[in-house]
C-alpha atoms as a PDB file:
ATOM      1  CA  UNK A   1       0.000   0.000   0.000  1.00  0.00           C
ATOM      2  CA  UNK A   2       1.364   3.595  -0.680  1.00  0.00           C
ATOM      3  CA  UNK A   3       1.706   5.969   2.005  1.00  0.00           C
ATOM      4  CA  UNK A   4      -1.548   8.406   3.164  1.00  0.00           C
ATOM      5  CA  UNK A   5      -1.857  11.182   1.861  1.00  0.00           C
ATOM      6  CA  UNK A   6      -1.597  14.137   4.212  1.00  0.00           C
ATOM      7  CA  UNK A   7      -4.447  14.144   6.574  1.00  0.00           C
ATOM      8  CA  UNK A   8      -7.233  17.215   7.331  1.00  0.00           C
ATOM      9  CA  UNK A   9      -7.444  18.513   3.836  1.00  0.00           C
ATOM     10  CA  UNK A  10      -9.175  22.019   4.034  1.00  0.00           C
ATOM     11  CA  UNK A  11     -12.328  22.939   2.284  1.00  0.00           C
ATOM     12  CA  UNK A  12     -12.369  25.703  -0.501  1.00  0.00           C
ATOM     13  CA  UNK A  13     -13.746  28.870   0.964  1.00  0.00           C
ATOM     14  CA  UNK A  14     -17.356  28.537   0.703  1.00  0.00           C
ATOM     15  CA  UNK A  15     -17.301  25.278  -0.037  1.00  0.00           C
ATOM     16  CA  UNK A  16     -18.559  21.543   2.098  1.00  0.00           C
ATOM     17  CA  UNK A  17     -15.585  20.994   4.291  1.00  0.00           C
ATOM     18  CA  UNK A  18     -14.792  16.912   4.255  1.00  0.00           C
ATOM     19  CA  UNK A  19     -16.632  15.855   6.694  1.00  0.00           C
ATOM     20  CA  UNK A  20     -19.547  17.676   5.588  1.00  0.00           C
ATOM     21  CA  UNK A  21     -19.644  15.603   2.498  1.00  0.00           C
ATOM     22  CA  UNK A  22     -18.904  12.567   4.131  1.00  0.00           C
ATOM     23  CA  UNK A  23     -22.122  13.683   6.345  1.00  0.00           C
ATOM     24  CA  UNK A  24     -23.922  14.381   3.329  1.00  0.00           C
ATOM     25  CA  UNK A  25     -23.155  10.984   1.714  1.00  0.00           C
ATOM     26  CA  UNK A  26     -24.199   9.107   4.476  1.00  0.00           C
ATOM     27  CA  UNK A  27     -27.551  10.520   4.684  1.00  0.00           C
ATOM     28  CA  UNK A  28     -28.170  10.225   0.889  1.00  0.00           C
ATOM     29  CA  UNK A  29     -27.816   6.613   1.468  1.00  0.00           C
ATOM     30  CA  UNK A  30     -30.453   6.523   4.293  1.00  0.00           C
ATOM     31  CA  UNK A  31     -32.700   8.566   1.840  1.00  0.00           C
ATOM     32  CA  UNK A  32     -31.871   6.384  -1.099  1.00  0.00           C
ATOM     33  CA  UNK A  33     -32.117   3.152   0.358  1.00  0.00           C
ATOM     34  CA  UNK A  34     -28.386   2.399  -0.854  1.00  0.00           C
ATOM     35  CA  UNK A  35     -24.953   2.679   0.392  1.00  0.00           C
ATOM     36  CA  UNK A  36     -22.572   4.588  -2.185  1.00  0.00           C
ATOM     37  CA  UNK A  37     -23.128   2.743  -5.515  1.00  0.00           C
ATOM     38  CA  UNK A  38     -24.967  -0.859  -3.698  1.00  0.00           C
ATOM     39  CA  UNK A  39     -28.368  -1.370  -2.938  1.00  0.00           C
ATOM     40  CA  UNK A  40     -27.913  -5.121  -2.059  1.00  0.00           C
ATOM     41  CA  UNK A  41     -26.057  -6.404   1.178  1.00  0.00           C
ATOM     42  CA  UNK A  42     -23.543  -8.002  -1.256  1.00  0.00           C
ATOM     43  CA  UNK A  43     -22.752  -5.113  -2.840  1.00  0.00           C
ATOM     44  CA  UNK A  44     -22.428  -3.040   0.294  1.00  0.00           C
ATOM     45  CA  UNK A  45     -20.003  -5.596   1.927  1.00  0.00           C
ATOM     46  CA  UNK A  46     -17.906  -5.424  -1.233  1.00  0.00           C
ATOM     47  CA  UNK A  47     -18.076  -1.618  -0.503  1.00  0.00           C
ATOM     48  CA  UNK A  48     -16.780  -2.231   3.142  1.00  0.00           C
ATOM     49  CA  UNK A  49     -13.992  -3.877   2.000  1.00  0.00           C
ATOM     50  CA  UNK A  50     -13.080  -1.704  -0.369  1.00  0.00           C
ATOM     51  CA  UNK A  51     -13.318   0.956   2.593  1.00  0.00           C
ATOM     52  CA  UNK A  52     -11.470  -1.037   4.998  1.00  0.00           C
ATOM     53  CA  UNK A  53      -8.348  -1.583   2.355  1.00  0.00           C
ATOM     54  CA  UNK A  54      -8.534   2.402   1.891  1.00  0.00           C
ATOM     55  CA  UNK A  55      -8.801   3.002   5.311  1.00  0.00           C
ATOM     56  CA  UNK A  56      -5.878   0.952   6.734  1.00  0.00           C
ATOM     57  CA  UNK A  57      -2.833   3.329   5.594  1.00  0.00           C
ATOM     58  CA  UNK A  58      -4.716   5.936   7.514  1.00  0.00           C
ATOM     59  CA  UNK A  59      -5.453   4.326  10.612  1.00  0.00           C
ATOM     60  CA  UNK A  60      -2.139   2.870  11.045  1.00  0.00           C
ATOM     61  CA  UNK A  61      -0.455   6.563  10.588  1.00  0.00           C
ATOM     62  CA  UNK A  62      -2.658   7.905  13.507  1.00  0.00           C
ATOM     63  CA  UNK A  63      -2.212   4.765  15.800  1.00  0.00           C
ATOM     64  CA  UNK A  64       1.210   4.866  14.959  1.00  0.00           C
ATOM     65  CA  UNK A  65       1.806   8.603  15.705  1.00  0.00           C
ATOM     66  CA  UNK A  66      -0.237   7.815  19.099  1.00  0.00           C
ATOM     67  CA  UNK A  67       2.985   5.237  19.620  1.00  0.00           C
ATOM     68  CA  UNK A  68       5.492   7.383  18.551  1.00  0.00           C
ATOM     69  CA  UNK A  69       4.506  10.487  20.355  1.00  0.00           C
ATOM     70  CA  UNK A  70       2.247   9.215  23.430  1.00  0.00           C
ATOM     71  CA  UNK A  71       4.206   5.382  24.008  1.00  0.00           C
ATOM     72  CA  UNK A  72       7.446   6.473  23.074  1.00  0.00           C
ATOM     73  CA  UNK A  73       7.488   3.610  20.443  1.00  0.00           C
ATOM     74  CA  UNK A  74       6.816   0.704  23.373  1.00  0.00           C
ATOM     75  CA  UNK A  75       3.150  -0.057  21.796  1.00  0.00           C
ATOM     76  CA  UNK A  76       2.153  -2.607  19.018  1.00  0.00           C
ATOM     77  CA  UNK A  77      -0.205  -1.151  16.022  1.00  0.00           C
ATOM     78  CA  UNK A  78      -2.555  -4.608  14.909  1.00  0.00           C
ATOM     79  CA  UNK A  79      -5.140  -4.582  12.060  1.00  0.00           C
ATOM     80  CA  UNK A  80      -7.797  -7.475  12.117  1.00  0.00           C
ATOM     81  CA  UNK A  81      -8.446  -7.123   8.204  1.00  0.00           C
ATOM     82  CA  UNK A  82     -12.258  -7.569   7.738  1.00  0.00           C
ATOM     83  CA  UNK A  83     -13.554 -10.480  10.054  1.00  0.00           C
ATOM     84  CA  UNK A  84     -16.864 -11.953   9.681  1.00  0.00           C
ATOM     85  CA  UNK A  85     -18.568 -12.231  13.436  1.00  0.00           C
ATOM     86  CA  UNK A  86     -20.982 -14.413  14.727  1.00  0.00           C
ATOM     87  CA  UNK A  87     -23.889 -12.732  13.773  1.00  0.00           C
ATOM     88  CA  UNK A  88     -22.761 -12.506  10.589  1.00  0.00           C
ATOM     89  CA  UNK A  89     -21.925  -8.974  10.506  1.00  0.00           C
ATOM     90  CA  UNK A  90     -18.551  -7.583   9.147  1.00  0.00           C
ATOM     91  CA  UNK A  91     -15.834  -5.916  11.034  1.00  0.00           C
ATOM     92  CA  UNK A  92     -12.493  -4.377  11.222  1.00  0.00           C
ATOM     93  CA  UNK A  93     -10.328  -2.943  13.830  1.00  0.00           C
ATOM     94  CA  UNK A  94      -6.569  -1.503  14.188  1.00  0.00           C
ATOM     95  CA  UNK A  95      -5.347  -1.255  17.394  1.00  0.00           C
ATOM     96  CA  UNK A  96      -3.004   0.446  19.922  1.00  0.00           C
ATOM     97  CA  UNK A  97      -1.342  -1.724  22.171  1.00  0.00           C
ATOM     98  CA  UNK A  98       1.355  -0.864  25.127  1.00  0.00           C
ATOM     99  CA  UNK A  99       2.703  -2.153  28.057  1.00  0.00           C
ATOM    100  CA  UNK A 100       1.152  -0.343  30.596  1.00  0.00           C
ATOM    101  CA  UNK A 101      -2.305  -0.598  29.155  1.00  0.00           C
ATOM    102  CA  UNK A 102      -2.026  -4.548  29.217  1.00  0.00           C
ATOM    103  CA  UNK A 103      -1.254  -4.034  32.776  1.00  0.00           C
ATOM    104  CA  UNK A 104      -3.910  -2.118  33.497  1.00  0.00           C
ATOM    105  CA  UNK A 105      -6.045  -5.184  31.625  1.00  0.00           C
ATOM    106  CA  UNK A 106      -7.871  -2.279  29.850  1.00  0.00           C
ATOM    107  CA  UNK A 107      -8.745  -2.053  26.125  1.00  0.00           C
ATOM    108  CA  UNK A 108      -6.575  -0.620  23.537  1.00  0.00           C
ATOM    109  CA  UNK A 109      -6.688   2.296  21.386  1.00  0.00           C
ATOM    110  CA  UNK A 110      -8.996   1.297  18.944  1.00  0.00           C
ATOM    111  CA  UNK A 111     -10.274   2.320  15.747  1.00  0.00           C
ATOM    112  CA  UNK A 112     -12.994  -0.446  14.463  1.00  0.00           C
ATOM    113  CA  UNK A 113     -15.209  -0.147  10.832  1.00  0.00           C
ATOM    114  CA  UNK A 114     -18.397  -2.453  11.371  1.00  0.00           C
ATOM    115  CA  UNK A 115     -21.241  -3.191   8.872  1.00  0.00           C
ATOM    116  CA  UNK A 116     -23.725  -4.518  11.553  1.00  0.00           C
ATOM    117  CA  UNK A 117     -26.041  -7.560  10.041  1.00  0.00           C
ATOM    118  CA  UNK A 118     -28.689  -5.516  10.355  1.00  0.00           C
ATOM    119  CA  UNK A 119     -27.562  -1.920   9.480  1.00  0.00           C
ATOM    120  CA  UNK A 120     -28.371  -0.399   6.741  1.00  0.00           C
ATOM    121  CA  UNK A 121     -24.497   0.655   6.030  1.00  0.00           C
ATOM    122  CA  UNK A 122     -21.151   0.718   7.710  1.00  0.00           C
ATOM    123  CA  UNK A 123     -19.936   2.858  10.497  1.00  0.00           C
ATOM    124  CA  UNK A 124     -16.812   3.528  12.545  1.00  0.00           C
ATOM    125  CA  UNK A 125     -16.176   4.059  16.481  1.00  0.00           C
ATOM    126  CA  UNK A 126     -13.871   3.703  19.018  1.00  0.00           C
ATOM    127  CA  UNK A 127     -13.409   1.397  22.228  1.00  0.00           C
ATOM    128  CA  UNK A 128     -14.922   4.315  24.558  1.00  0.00           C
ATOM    129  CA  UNK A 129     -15.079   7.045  22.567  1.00  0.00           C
ATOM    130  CA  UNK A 130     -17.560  10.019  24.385  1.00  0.00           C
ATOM    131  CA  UNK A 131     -15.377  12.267  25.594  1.00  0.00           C
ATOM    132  CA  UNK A 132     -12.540  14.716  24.357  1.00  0.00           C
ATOM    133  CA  UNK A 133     -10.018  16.458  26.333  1.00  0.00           C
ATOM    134  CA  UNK A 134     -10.391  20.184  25.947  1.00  0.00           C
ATOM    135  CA  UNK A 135      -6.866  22.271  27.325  1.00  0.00           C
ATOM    136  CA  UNK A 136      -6.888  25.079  25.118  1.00  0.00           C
ATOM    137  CA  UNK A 137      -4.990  28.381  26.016  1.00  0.00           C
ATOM    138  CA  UNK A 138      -4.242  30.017  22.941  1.00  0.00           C
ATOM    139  CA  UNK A 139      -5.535  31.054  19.853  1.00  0.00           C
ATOM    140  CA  UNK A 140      -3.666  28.412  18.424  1.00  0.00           C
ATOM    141  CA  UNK A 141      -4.627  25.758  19.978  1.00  0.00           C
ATOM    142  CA  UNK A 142      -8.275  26.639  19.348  1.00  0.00           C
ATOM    143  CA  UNK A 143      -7.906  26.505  15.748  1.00  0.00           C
ATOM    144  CA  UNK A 144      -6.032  22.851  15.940  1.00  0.00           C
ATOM    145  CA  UNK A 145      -9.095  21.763  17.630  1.00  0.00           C
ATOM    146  CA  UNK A 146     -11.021  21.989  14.329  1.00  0.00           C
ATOM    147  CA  UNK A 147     -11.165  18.879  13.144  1.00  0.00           C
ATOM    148  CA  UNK A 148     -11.987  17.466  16.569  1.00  0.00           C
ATOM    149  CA  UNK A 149     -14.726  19.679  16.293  1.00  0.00           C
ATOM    150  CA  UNK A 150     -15.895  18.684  13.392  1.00  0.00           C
ATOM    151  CA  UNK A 151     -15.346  15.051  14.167  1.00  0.00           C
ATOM    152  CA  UNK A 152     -17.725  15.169  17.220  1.00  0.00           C
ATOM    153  CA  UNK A 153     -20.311  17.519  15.609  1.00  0.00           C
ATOM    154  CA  UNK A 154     -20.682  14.911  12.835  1.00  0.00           C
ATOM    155  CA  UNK A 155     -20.666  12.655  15.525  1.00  0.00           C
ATOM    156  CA  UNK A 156     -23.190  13.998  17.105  1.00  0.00           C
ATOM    157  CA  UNK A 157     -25.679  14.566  14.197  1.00  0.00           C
ATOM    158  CA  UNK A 158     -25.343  11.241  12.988  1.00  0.00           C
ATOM    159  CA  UNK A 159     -26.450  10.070  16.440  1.00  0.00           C
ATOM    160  CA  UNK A 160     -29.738  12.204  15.874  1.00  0.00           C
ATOM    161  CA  UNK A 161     -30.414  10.830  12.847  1.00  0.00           C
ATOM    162  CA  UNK A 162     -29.867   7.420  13.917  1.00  0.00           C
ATOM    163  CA  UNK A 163     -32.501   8.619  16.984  1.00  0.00           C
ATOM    164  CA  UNK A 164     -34.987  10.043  14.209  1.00  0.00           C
ATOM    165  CA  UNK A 165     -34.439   9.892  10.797  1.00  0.00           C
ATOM    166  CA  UNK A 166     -32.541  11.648   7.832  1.00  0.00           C
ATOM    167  CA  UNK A 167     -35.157  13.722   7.482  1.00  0.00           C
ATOM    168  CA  UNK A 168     -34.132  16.239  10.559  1.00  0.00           C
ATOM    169  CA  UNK A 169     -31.144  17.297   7.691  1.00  0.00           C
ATOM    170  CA  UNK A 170     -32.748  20.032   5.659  1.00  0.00           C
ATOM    171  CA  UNK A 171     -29.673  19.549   2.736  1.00  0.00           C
ATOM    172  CA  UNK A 172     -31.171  16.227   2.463  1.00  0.00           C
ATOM    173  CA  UNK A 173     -34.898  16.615   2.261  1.00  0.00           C
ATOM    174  CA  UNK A 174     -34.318  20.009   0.250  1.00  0.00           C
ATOM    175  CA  UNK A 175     -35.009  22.525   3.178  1.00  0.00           C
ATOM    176  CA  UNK A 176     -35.672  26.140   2.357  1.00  0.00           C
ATOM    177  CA  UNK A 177     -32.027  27.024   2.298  1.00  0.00           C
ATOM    178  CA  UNK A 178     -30.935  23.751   0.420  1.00  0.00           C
ATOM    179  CA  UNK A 179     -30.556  25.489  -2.797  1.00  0.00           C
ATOM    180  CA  UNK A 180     -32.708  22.482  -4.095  1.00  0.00           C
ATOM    181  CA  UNK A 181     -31.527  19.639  -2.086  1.00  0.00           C
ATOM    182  CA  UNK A 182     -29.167  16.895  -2.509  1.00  0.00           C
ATOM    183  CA  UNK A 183     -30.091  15.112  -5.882  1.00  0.00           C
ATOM    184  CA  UNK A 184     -29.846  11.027  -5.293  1.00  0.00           C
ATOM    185  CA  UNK A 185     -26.176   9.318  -4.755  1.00  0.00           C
ATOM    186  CA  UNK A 186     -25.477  12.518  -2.673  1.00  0.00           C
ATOM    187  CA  UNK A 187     -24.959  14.865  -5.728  1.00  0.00           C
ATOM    188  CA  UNK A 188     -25.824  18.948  -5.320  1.00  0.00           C
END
């Protein structure tokens, strides 16, 4: 596999950052009754796969700069590969390993893509993900907290939709200030 590119691309000035359109894609699929391209479970686990493979440069790099910088190189970075589980769902993890946290007989850092048997598409989490540690002091620092930001505000408005339904996005359903909506396959 090639190297990542470099992470936290910025969005053109006016224009969806990332996650946004990740955001955007995801609920097109709940509206469409597909997942990017698939509309049958075959298709969509081809589509995980494809997502995992893509996926693993990436999530190596961060676990990896979590050991460099965090576990002064003493932890183990392990990917699973996709894994079919008992209830026939699919699943992937990577994960951060170190002495001290097998001590502690805790779980590692993880970072685990699932396509539940009965979801309608694939998602990602963490271990224990809920909170983030917020020690900001300067101007600076503010702005590098960005794409946490944005990574618990789509978080969180997934998490509402998953509550409810697609249909609290006004992009999606074509809202008054949707500029006419999101056209199927998640298209403006």
């Amino acid at each position: 596999m090639s190297s990542p590119a470099p992470a936290g691309r910025q969005a053109a000035p006016g224009a969806q950052p990332p996650v946004v359109q990740a955001l955007v894609r995801h609920f097109c699929d709940l509206r469409d009754g597909r997942h990017g391209d698939a509309a049958s479970r075959q298709g969509k686990e081809a589509l995980f796969r494809t997502a995992v493979e893509l996926l693993d440069p990436y999530a190596r790099q961060v676990l990896q700069e979590f050991n460099t910088h965090l576990m002064l190189d003493t932890g183990q970075v392990e990917a699973t590969g996709v894994v079919r589980t008992a209830d026939r769902s699919l699943a992937a993890a990577w994960t951060l390993s170190w002495p001290e946290q097998r001590a502690q007989r805790i779980a590692p850092v993880t970072l685990h893509a699932f396509y539940g048997s009965g979801f309608h598409h694939p998602h990602l989490r963490g271990a224990t993900v809920a909170d983030w540690p917020l020690n900001v002091f300067t101007a600076q620092q503010a702005a590098d907290e960005v794409p946490t930001l944005r990574a618990i505000a789509a978080s969180d408005l997934h998490n509402l939709v998953f509550q409810r339904t697609y249909e609290i996005v006004p992009v999606i359903t074509g809202g008054p200030r949707a500029a006419g909506g999101v056209e199927e396959g998640g298209r403006r």
